[in-house]
C-alpha atoms as a PDB file:
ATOM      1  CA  UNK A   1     -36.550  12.249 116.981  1.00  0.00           C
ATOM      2  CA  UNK A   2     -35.142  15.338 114.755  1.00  0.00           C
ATOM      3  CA  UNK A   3     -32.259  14.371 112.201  1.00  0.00           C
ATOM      4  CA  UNK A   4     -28.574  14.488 114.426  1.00  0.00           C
ATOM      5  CA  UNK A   5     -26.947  12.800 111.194  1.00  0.00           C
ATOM      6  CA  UNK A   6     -26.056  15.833 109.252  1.00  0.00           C
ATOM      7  CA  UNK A   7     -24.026  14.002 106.479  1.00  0.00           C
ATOM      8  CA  UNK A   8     -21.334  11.790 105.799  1.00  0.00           C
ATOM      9  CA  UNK A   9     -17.873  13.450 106.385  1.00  0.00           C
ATOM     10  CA  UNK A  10     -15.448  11.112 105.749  1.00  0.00           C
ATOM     11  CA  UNK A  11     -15.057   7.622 103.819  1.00  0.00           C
ATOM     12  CA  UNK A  12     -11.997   5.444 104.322  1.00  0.00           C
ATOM     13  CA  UNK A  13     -10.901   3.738 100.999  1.00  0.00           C
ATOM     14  CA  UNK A  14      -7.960   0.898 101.243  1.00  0.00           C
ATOM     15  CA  UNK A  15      -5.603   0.896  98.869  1.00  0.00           C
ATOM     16  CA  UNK A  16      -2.331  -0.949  98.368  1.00  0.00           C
ATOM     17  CA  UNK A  17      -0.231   2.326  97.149  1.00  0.00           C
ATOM     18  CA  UNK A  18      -1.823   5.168  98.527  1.00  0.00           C
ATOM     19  CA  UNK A  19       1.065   8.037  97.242  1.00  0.00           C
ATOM     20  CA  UNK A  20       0.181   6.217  93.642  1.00  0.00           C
ATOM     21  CA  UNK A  21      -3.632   6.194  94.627  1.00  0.00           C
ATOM     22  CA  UNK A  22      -3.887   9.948  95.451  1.00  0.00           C
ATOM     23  CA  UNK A  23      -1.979  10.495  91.956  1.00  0.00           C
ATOM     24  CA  UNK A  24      -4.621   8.272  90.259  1.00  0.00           C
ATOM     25  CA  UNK A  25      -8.014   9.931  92.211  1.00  0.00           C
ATOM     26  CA  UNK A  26      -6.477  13.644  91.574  1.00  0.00           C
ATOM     27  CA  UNK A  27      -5.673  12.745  87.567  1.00  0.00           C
ATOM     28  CA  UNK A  28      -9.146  10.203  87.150  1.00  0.00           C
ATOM     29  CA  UNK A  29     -11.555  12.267  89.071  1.00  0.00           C
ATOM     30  CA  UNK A  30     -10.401  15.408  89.632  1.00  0.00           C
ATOM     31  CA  UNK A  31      -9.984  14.642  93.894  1.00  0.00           C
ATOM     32  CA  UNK A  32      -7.787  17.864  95.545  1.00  0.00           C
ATOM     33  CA  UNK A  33      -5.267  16.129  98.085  1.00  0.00           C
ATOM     34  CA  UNK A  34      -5.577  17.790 101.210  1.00  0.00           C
ATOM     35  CA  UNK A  35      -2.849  15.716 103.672  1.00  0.00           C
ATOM     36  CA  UNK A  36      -0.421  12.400 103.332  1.00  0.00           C
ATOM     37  CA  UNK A  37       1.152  11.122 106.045  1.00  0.00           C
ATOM     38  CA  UNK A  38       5.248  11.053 106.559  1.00  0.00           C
ATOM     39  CA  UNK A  39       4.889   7.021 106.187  1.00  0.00           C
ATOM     40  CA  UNK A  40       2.836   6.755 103.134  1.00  0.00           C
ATOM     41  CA  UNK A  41      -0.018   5.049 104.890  1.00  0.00           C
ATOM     42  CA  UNK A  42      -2.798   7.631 104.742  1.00  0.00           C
ATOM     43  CA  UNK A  43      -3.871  10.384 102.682  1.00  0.00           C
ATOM     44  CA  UNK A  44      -6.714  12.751 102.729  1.00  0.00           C
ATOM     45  CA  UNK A  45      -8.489  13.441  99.279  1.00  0.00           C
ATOM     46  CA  UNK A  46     -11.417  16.149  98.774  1.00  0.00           C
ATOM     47  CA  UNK A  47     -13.945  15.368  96.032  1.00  0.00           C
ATOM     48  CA  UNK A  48     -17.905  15.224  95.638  1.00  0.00           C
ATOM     49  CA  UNK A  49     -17.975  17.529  98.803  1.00  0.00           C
ATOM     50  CA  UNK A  50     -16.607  14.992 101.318  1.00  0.00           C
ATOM     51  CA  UNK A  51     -13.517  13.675 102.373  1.00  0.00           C
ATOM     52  CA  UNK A  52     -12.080  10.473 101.575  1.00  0.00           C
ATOM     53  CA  UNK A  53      -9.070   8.770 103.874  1.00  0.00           C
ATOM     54  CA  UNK A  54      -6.752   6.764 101.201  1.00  0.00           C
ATOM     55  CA  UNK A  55      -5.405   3.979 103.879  1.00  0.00           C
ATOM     56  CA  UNK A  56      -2.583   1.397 102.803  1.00  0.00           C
ATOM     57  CA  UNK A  57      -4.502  -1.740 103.301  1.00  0.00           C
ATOM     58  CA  UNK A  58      -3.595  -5.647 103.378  1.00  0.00           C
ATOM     59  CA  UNK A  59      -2.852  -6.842 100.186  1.00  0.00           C
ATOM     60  CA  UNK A  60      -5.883  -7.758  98.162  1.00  0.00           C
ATOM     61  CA  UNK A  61      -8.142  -5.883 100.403  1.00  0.00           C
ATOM     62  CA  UNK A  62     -10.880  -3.919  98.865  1.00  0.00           C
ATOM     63  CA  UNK A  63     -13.993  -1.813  99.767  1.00  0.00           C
ATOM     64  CA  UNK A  64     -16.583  -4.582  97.737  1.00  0.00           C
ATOM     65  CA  UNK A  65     -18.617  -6.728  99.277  1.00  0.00           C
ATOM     66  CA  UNK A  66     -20.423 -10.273  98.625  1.00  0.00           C
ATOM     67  CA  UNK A  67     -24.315  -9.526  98.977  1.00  0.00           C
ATOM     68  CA  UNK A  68     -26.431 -12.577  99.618  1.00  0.00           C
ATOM     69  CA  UNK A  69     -27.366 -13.903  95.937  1.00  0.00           C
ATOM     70  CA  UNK A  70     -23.531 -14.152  96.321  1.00  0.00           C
ATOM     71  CA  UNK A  71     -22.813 -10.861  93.999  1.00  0.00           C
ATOM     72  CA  UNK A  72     -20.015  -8.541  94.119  1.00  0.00           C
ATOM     73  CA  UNK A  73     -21.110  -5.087  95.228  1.00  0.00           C
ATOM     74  CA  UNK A  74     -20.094  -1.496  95.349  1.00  0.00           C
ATOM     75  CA  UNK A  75     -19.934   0.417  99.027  1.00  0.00           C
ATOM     76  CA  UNK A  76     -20.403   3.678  97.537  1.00  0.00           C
ATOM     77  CA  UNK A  77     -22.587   5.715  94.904  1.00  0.00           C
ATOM     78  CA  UNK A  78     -22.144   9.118  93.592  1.00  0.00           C
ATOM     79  CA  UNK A  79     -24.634  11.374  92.226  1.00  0.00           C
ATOM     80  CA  UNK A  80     -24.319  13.266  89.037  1.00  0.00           C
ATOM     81  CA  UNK A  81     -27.110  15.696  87.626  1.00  0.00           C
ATOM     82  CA  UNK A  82     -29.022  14.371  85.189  1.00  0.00           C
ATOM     83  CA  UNK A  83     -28.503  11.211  82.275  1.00  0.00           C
ATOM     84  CA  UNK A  84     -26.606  13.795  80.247  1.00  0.00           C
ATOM     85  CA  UNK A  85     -23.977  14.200  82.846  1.00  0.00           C
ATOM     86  CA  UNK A  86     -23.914  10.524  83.531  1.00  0.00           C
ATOM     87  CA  UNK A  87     -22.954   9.738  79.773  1.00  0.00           C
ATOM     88  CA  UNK A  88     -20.134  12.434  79.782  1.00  0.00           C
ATOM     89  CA  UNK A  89     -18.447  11.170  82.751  1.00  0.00           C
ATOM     90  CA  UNK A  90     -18.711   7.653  81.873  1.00  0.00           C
ATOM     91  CA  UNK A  91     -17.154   8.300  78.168  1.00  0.00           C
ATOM     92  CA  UNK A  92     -14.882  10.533  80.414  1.00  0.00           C
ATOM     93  CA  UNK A  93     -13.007   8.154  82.036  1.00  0.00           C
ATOM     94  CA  UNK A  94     -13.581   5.264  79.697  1.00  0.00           C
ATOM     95  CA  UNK A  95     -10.939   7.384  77.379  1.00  0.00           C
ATOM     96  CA  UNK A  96      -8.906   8.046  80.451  1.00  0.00           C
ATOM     97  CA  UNK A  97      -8.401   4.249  80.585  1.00  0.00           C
ATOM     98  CA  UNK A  98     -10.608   3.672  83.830  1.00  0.00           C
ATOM     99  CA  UNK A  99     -12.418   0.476  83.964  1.00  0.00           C
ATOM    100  CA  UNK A 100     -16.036   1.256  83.172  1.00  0.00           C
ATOM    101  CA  UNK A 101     -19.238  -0.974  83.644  1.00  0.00           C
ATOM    102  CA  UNK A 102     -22.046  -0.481  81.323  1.00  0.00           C
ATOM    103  CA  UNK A 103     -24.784   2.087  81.550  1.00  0.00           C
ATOM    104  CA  UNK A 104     -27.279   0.343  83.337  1.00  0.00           C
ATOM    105  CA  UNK A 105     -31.183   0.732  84.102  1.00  0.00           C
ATOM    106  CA  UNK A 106     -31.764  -1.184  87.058  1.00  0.00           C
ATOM    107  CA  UNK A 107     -35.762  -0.393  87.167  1.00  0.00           C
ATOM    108  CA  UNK A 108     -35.832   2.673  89.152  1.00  0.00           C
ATOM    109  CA  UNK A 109     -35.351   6.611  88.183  1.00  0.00           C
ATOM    110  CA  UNK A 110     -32.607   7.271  86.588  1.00  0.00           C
ATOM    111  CA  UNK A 111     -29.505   5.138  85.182  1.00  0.00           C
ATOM    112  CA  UNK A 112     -26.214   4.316  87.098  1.00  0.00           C
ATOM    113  CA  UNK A 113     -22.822   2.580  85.901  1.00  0.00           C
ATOM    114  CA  UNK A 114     -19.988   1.427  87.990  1.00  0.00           C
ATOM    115  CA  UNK A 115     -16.502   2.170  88.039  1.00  0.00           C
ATOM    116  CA  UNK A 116     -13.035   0.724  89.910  1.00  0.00           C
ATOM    117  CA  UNK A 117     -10.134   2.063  91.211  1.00  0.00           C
ATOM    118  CA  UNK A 118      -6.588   0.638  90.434  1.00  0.00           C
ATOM    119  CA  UNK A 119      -7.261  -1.357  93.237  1.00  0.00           C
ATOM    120  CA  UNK A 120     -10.586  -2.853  92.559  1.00  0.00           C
ATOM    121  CA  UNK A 121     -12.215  -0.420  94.684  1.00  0.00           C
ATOM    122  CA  UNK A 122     -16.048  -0.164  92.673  1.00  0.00           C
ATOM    123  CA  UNK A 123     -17.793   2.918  92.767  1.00  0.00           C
ATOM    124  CA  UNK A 124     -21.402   3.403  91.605  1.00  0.00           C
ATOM    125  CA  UNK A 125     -22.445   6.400  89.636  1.00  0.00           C
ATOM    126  CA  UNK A 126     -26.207   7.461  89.628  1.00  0.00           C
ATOM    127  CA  UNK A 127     -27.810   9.968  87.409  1.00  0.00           C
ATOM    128  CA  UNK A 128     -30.060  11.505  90.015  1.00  0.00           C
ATOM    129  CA  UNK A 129     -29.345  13.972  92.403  1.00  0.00           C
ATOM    130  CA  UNK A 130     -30.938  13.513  95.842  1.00  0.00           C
ATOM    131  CA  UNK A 131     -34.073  16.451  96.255  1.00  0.00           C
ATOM    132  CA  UNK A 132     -32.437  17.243  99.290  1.00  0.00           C
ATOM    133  CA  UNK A 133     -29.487  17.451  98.177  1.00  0.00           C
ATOM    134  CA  UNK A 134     -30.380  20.452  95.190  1.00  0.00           C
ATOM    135  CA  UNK A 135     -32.222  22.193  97.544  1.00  0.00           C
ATOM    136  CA  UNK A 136     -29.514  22.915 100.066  1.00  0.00           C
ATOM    137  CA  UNK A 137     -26.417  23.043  97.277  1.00  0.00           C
ATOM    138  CA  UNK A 138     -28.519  24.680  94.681  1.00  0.00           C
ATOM    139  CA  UNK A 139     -25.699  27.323  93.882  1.00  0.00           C
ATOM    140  CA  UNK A 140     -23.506  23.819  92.944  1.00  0.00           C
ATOM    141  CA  UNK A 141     -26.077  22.546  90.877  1.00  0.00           C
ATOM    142  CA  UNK A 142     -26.574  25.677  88.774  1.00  0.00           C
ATOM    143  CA  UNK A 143     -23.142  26.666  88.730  1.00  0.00           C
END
């Protein structure tokens, strides 16, 4: 069977304030808004070449999930290129005030750290770019 799954297009993130969440992604992580709605309930944020749907959410809802072992986990990882980059952005927003996990080796290629939202969203960051994903995108990569 060929490959109908082209990429991921949209993520849906809840939040309990998205006007103050779309603030927060745009000033944290650079995100472009692209659309909120007249009720405050949903925004549209561009960043890491996908889309990302803020949606007001229960309170106390979050995107984390309890794995088996009973540990908290992330839904989400992004990619940066290379341990160099991975350093920068995590000193990056540690001095921006986000709350940072440590740099972690978790006993594959490549190190990764974790990082939350205002609303306890985590994120995991990864230090290595998929192959596909430089071969397709290599004028990103380079710049």
């Amino acid at each position: 069977m060929s490959e109908r799954l082209l990429r991921v297009g949209t993520s849906y993130i809840p939040v309990s304030d998205v006007v103050k969440s779309v603030k927060w992604y745009s000033n944290q992580l650079g995100a472009i808004p692209s659309y909120l709605d007249e009720s405050g309930k949903m925004a549209i944020i561009n960043m890491a070449n996908q889309s990302f749907f803020l949606v007001k959410a229960k309170e106390g809802q979050c995107a984390n999930f309890i794995d088996c072992d009973g540990n908290s986990r992330f839904s989400m990882s992004f990619e940066v290129d290379g341990e160099k980059e991975l350093m920068d952005l995590h000193q990056e927003l540690a001095d921006k005030g986000v709350k940072v996990g440590e740099i972690e080796d978790r006993g594959h290629p490549g190190r990764n750290f974790v990082f939350y939202d205002p609303d306890d969203n985590a994120f995991d960051v990864w230090s290595e770019l998929s192959p596909a994903f430089k071969e397709r995108f290599a004028d990103i990569v380079q710049g």
